[in-house]
PDB file of N, CA and C in Angstrom:
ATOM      1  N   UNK A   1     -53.249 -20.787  27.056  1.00  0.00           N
ATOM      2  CA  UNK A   1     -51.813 -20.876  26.996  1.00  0.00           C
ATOM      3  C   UNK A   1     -51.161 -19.676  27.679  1.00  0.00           C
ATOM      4  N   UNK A   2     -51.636 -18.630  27.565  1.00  0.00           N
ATOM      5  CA  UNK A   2     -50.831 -17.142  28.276  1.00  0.00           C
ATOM      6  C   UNK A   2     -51.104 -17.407  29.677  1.00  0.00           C
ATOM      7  N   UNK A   3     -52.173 -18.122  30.023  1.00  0.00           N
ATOM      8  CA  UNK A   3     -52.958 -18.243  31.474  1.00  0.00           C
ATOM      9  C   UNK A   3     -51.564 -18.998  32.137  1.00  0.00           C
ATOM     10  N   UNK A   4     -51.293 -20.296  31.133  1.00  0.00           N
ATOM     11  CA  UNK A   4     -49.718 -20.690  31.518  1.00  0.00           C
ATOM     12  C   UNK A   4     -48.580 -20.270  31.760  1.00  0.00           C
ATOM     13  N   UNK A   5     -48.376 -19.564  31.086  1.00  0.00           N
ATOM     14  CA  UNK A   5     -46.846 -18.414  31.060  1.00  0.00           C
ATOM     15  C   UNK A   5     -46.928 -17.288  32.208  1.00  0.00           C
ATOM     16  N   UNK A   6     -48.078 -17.078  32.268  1.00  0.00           N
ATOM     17  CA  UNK A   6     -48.431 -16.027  33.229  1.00  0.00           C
ATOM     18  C   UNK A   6     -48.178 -16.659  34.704  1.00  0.00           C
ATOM     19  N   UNK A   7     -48.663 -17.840  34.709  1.00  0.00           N
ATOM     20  CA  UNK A   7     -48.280 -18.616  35.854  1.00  0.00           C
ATOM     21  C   UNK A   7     -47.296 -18.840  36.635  1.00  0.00           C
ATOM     22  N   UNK A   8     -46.470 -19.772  35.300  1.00  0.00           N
ATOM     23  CA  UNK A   8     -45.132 -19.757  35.503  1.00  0.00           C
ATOM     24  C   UNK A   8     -44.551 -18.703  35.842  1.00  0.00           C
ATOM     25  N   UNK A   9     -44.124 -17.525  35.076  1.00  0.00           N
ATOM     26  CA  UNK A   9     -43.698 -16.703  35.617  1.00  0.00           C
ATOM     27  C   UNK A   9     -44.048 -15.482  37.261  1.00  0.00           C
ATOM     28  N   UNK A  10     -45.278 -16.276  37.174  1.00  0.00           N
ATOM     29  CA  UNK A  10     -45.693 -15.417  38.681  1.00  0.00           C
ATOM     30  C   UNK A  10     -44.906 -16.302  39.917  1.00  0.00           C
ATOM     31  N   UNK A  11     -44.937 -17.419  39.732  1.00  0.00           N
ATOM     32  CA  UNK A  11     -44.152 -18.716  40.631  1.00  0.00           C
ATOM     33  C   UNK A  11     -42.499 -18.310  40.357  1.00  0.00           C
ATOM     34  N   UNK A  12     -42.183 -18.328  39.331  1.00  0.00           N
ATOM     35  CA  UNK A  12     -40.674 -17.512  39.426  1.00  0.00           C
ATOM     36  C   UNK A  12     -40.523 -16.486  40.412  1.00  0.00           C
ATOM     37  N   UNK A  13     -41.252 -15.522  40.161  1.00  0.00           N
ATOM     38  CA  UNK A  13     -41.211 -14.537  41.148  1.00  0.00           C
ATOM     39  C   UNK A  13     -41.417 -14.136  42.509  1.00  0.00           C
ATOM     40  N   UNK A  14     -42.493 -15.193  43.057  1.00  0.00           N
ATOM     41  CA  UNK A  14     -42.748 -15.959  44.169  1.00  0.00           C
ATOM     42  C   UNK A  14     -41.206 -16.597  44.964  1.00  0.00           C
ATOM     43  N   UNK A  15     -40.529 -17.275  44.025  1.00  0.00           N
ATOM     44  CA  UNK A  15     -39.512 -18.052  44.292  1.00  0.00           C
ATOM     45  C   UNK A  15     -38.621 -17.109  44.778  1.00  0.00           C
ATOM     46  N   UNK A  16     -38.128 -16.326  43.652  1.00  0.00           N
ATOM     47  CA  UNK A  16     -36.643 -15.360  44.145  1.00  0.00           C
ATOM     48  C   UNK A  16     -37.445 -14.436  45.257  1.00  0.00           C
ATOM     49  N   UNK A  17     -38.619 -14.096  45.176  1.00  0.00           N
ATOM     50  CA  UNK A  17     -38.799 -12.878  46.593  1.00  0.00           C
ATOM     51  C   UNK A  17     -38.438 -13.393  47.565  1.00  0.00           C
ATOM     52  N   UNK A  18     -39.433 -14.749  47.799  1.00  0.00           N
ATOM     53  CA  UNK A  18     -39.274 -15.537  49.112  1.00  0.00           C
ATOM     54  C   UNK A  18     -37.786 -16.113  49.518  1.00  0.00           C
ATOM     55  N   UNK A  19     -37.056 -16.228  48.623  1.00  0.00           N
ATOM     56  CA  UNK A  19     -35.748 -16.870  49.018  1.00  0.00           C
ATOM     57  C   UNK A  19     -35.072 -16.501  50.469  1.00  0.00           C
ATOM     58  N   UNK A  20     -34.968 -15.138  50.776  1.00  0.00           N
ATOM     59  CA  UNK A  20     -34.609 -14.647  52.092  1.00  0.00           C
ATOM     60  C   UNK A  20     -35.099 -15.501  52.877  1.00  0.00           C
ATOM     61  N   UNK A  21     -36.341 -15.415  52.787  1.00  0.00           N
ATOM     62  CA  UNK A  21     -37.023 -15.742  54.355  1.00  0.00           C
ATOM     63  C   UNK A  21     -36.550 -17.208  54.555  1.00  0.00           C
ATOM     64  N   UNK A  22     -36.859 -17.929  53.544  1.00  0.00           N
ATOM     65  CA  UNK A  22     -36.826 -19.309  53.505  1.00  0.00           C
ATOM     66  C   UNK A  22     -34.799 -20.056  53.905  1.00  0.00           C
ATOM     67  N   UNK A  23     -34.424 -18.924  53.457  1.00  0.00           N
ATOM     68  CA  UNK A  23     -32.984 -19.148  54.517  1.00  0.00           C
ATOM     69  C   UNK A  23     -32.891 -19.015  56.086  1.00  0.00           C
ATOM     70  N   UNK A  24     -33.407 -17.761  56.262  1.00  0.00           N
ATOM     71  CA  UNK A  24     -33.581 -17.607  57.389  1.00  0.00           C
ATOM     72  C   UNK A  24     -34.171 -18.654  57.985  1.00  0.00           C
ATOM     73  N   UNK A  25     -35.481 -19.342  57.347  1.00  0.00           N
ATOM     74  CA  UNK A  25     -36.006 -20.482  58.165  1.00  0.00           C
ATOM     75  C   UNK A  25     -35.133 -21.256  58.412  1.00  0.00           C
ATOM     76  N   UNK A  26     -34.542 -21.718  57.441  1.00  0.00           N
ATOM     77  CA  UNK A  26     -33.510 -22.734  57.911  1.00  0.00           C
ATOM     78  C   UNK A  26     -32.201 -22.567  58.505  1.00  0.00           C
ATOM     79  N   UNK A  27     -31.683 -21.439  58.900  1.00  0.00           N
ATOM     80  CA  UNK A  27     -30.862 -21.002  59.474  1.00  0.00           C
ATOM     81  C   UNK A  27     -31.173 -21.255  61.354  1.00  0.00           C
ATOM     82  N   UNK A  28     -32.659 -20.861  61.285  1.00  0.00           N
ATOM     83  CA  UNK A  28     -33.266 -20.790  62.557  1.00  0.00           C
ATOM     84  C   UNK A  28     -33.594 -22.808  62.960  1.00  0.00           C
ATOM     85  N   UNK A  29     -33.825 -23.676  61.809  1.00  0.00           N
ATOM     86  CA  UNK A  29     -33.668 -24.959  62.345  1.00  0.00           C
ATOM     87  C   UNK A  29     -32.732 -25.428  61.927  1.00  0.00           C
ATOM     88  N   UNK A  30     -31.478 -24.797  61.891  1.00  0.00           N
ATOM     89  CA  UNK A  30     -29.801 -25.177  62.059  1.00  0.00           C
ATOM     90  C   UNK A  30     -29.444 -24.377  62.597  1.00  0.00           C
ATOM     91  N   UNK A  31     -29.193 -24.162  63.856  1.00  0.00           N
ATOM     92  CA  UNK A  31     -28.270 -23.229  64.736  1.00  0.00           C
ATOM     93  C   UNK A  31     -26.820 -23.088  64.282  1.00  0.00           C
ATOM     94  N   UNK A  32     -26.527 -24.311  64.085  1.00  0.00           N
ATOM     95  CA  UNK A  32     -24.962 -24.346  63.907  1.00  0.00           C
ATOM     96  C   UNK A  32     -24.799 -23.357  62.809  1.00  0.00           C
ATOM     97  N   UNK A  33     -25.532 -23.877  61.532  1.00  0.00           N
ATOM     98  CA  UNK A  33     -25.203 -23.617  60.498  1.00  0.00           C
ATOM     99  C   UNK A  33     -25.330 -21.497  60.572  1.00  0.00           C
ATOM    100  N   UNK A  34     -26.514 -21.251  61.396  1.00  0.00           N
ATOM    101  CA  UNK A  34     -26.205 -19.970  62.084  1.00  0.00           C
ATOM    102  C   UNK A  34     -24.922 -19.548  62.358  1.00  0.00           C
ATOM    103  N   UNK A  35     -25.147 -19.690  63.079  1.00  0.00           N
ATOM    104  CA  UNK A  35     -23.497 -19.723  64.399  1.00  0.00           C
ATOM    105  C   UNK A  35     -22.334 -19.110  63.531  1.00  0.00           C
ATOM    106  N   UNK A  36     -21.970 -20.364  62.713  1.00  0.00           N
ATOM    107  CA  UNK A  36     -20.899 -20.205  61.452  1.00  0.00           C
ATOM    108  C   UNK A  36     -21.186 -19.390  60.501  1.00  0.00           C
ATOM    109  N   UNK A  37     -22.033 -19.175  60.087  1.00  0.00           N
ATOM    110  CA  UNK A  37     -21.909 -17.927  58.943  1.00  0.00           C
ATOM    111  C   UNK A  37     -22.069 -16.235  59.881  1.00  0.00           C
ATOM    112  N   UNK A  38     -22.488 -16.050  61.046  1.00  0.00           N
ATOM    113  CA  UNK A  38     -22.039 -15.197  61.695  1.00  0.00           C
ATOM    114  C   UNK A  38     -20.738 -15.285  62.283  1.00  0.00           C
ATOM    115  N   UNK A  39     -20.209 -16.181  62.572  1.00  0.00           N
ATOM    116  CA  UNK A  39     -18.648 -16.507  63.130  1.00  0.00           C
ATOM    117  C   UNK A  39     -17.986 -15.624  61.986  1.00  0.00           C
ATOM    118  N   UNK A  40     -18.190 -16.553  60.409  1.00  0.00           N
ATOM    119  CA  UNK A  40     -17.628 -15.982  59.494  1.00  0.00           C
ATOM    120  C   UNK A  40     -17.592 -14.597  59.170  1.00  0.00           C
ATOM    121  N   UNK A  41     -18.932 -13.747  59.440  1.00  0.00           N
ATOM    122  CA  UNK A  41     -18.987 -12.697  58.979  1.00  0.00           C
ATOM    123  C   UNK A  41     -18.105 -11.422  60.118  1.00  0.00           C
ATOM    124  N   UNK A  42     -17.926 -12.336  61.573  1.00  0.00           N
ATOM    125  CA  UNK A  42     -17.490 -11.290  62.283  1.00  0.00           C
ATOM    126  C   UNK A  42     -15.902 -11.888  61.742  1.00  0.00           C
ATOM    127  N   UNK A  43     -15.707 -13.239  61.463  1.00  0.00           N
ATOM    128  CA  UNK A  43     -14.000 -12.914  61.459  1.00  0.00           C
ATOM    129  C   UNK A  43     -13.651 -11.853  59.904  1.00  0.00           C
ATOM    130  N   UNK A  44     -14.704 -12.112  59.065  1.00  0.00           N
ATOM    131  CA  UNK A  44     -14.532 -11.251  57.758  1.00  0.00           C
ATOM    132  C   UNK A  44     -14.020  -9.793  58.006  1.00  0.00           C
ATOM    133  N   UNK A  45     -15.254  -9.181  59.493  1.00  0.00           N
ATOM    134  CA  UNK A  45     -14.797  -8.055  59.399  1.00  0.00           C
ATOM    135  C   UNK A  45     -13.481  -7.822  60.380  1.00  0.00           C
ATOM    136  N   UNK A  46     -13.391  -8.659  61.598  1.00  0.00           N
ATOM    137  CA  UNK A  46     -12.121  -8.487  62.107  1.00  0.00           C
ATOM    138  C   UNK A  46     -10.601  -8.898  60.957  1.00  0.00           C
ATOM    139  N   UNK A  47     -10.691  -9.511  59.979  1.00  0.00           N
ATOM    140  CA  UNK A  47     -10.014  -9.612  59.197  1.00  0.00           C
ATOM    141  C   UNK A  47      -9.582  -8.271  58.393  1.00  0.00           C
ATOM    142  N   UNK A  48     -10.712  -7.574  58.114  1.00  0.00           N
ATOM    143  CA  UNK A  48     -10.475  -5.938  57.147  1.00  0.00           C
ATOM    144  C   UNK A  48     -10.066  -5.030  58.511  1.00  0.00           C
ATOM    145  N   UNK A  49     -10.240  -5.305  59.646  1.00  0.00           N
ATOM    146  CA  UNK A  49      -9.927  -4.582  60.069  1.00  0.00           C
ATOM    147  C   UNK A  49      -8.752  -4.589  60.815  1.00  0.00           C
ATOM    148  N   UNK A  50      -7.924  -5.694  60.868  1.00  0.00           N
ATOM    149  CA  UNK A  50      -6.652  -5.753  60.691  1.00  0.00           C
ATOM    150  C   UNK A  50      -5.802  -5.474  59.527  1.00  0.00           C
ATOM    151  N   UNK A  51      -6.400  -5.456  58.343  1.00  0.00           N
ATOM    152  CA  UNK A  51      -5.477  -5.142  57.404  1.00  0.00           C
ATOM    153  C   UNK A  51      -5.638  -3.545  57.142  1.00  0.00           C
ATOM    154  N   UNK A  52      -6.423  -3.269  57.670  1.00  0.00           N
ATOM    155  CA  UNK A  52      -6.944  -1.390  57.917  1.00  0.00           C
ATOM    156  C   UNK A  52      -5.530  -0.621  58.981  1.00  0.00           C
ATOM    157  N   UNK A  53      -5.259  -1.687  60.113  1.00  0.00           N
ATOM    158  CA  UNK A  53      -4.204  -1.363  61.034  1.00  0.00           C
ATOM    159  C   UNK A  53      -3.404  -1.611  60.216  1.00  0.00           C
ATOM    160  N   UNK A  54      -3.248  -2.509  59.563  1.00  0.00           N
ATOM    161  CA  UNK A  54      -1.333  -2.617  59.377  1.00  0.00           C
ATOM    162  C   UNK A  54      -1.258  -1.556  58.098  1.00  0.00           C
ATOM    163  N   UNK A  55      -1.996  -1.120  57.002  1.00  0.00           N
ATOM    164  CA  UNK A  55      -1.903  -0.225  56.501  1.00  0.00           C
ATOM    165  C   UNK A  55      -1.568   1.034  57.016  1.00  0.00           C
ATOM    166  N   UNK A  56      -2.717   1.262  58.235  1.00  0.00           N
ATOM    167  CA  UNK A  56      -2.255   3.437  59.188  1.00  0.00           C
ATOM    168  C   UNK A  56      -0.766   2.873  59.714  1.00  0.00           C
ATOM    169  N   UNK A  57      -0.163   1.589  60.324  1.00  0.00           N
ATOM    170  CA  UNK A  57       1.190   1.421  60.821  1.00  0.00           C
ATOM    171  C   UNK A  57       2.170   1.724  59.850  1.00  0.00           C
ATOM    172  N   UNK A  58       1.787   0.975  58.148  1.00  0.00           N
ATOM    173  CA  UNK A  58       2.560   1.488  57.278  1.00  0.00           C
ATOM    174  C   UNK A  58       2.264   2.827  56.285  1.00  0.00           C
ATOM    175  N   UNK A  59       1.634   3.485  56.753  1.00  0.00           N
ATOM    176  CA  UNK A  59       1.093   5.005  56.564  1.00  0.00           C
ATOM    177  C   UNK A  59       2.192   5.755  58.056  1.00  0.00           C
ATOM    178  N   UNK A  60       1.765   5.566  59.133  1.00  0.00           N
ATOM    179  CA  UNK A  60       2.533   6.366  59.916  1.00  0.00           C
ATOM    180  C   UNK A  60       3.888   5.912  60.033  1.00  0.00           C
ATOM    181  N   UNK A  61       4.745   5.168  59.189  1.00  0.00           N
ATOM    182  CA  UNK A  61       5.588   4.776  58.998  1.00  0.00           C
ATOM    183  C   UNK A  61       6.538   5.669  57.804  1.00  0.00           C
ATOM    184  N   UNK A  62       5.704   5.726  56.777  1.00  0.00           N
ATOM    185  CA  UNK A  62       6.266   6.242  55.559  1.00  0.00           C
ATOM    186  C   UNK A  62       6.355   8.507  56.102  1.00  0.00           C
ATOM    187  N   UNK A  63       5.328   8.403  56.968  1.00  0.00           N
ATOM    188  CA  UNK A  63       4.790  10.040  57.229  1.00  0.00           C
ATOM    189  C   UNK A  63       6.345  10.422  58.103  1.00  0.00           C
ATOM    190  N   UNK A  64       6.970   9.099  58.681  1.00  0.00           N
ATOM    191  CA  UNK A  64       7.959   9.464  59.751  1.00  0.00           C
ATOM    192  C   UNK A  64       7.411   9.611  61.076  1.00  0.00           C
ATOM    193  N   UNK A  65       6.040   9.133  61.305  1.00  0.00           N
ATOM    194  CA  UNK A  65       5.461   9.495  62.588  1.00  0.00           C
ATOM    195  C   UNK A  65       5.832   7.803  63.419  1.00  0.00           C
ATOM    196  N   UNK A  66       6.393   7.089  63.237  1.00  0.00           N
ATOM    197  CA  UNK A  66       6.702   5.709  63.425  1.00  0.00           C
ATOM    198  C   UNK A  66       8.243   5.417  62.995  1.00  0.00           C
ATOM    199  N   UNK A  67       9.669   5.327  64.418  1.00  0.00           N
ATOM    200  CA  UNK A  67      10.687   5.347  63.842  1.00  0.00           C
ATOM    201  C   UNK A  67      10.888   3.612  63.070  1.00  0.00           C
ATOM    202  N   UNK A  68      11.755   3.331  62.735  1.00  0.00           N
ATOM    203  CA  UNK A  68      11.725   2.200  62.053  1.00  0.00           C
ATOM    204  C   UNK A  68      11.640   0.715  63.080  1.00  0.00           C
ATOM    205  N   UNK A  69      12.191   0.722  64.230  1.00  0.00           N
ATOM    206  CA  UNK A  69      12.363   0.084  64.844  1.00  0.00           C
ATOM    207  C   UNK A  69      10.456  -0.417  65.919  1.00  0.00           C
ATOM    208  N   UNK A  70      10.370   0.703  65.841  1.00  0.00           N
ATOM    209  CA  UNK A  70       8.787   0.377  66.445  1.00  0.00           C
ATOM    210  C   UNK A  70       7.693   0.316  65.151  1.00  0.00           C
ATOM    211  N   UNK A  71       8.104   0.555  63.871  1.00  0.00           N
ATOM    212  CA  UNK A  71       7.195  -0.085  62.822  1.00  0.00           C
ATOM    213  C   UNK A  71       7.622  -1.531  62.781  1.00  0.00           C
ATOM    214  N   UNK A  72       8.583  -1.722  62.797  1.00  0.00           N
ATOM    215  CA  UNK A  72       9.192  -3.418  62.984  1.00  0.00           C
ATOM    216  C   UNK A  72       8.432  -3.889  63.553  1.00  0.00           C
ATOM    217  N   UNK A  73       8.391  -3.515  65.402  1.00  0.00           N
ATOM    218  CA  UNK A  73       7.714  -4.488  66.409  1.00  0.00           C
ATOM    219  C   UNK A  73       6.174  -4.518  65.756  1.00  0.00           C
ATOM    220  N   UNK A  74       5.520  -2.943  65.619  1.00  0.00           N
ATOM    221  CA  UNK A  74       4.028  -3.106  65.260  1.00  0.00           C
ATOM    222  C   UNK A  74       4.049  -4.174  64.120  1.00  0.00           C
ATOM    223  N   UNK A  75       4.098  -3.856  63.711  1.00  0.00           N
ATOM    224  CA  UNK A  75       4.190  -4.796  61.718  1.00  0.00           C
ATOM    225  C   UNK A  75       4.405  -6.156  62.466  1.00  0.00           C
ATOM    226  N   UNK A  76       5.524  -6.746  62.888  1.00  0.00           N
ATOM    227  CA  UNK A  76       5.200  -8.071  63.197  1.00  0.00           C
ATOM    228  C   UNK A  76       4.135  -8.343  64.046  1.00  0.00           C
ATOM    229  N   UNK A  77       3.675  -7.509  64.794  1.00  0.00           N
ATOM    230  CA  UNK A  77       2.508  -8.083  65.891  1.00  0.00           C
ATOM    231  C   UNK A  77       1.726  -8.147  65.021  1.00  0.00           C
ATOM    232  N   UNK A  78       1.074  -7.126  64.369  1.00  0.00           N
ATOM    233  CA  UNK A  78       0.074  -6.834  63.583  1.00  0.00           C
ATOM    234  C   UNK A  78      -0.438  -7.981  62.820  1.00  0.00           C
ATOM    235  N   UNK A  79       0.835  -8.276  61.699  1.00  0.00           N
ATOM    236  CA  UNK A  79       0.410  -9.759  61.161  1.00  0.00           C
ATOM    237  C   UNK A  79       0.584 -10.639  61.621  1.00  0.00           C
ATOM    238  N   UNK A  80       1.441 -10.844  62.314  1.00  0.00           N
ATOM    239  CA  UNK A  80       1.095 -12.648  63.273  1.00  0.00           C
ATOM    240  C   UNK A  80      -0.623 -12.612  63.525  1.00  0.00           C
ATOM    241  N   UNK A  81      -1.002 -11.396  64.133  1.00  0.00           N
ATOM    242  CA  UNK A  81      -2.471 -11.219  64.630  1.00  0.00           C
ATOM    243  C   UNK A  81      -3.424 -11.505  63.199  1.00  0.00           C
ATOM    244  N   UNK A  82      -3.021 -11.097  62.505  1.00  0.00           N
ATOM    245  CA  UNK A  82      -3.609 -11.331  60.799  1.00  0.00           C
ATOM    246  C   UNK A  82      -3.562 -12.745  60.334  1.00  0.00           C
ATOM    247  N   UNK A  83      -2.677 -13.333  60.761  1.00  0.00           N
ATOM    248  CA  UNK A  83      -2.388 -14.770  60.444  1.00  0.00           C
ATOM    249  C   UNK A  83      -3.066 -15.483  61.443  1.00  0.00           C
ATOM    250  N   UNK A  84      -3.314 -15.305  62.439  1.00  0.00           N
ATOM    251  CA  UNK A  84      -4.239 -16.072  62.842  1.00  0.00           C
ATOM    252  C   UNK A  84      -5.501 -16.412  63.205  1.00  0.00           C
ATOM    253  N   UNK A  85      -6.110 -14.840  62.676  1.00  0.00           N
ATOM    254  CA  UNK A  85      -7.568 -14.490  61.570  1.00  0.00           C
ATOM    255  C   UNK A  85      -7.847 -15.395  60.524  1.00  0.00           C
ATOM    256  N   UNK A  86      -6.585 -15.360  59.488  1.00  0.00           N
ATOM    257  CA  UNK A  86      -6.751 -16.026  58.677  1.00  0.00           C
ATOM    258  C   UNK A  86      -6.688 -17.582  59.157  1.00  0.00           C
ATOM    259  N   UNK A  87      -6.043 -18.011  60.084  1.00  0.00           N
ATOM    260  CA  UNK A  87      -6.155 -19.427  60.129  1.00  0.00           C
ATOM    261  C   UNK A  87      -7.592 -19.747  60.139  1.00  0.00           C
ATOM    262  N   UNK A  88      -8.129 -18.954  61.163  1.00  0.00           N
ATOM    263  CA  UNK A  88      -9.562 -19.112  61.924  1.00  0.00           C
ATOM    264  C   UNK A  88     -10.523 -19.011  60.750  1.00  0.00           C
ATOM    265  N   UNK A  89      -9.860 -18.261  60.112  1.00  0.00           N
ATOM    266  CA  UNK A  89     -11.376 -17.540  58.882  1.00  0.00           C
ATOM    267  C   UNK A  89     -11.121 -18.857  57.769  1.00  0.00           C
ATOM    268  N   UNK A  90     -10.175 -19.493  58.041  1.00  0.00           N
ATOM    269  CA  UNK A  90      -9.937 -20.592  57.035  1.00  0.00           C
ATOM    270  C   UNK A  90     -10.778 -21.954  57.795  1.00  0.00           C
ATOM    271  N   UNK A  91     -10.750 -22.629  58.799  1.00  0.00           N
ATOM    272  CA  UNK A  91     -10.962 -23.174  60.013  1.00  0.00           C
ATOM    273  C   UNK A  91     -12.611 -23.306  59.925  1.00  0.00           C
ATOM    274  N   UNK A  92     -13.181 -22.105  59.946  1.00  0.00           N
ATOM    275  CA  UNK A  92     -14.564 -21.624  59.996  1.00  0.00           C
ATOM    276  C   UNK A  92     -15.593 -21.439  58.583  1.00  0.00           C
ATOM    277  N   UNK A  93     -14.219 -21.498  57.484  1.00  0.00           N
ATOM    278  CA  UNK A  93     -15.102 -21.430  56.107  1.00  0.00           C
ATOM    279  C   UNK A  93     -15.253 -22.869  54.948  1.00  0.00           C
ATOM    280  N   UNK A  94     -15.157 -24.160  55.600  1.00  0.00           N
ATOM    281  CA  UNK A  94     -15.518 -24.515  55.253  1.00  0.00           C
ATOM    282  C   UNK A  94     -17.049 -25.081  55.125  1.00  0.00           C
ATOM    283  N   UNK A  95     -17.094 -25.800  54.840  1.00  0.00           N
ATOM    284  CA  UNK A  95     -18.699 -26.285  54.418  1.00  0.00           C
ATOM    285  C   UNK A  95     -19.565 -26.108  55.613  1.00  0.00           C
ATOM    286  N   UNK A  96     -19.798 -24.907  55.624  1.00  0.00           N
ATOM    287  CA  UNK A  96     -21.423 -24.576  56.916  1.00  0.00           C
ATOM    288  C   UNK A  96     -21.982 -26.246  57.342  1.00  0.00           C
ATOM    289  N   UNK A  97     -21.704 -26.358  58.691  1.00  0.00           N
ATOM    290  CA  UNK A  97     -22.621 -27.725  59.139  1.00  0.00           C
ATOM    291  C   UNK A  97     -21.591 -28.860  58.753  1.00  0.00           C
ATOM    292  N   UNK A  98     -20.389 -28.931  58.317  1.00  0.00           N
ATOM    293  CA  UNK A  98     -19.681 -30.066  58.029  1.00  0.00           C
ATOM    294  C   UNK A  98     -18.059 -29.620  58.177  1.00  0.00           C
ATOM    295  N   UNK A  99     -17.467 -29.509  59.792  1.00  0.00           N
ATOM    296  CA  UNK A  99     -16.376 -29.509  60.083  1.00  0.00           C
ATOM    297  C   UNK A  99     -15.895 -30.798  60.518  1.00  0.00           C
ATOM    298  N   UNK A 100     -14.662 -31.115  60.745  1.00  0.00           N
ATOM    299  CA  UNK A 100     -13.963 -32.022  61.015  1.00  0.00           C
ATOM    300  C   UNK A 100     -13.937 -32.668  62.311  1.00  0.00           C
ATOM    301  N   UNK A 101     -13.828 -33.700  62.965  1.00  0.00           N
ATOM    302  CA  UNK A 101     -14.271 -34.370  64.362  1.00  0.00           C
ATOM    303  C   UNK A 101     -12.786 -33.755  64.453  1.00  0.00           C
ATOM    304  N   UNK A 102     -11.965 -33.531  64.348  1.00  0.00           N
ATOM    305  CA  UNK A 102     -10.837 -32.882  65.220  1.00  0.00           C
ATOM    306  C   UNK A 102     -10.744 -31.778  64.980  1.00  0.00           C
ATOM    307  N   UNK A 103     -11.289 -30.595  64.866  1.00  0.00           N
ATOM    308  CA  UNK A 103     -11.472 -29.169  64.696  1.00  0.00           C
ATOM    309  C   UNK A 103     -10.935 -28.315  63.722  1.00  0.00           C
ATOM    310  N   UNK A 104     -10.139 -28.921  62.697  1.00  0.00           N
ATOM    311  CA  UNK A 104      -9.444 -28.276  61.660  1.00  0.00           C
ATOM    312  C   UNK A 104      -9.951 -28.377  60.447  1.00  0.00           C
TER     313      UNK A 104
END
């Protein structure tokens, strides 16, 4: 009976180690499904790193190093540019391998 438990639990452990790889395998015989979760991860970080800019714009804003009128223009560019991260990061996060025949 311990010979059992011992088993089982060695196959548990088997299971969660291997899990990595065994994504990766299948990542490598789904390209797409590749593709998209790196798509995702670069819009993730172009996403923080727009909201990193519009923060130093409203940092050099509050310091007085930015008169009000050119924090205006930045600030609106900034997030329109943010908004359409987010469209994309919205666009791109649904179901890995199951987007829409018309691209949205």
């Amino acid at each position: 009976m311990s010979y059992l438990i011992v088993l089982v639990l060695l196959l548990g452990v088997v299971l969660v180690v291997t899990q990595p790889l065994r994504r990766a395998r299948d990542a490598v015989r789904d390209p797409d499904a590749g593709r998209a979760a790196s798509e995702l991860l670069d819009l993730g970080a172009a996403r923080d790193a727009k909201y990193r800019e519009i923060r130093d714009a409203e940092l050099d804003h509050e310091t007085g190093k930015l008169s009000d009128d050119d924090w205006l223009a930045i600030d609106s560019t900034l997030r329109s540019e943010a908004v359409e991260i987010l469209r994309e990061l919205d666009r791109v996060s649904g179901p890995i391998g199951t987007r829409r025949a018309d691209g949205v």
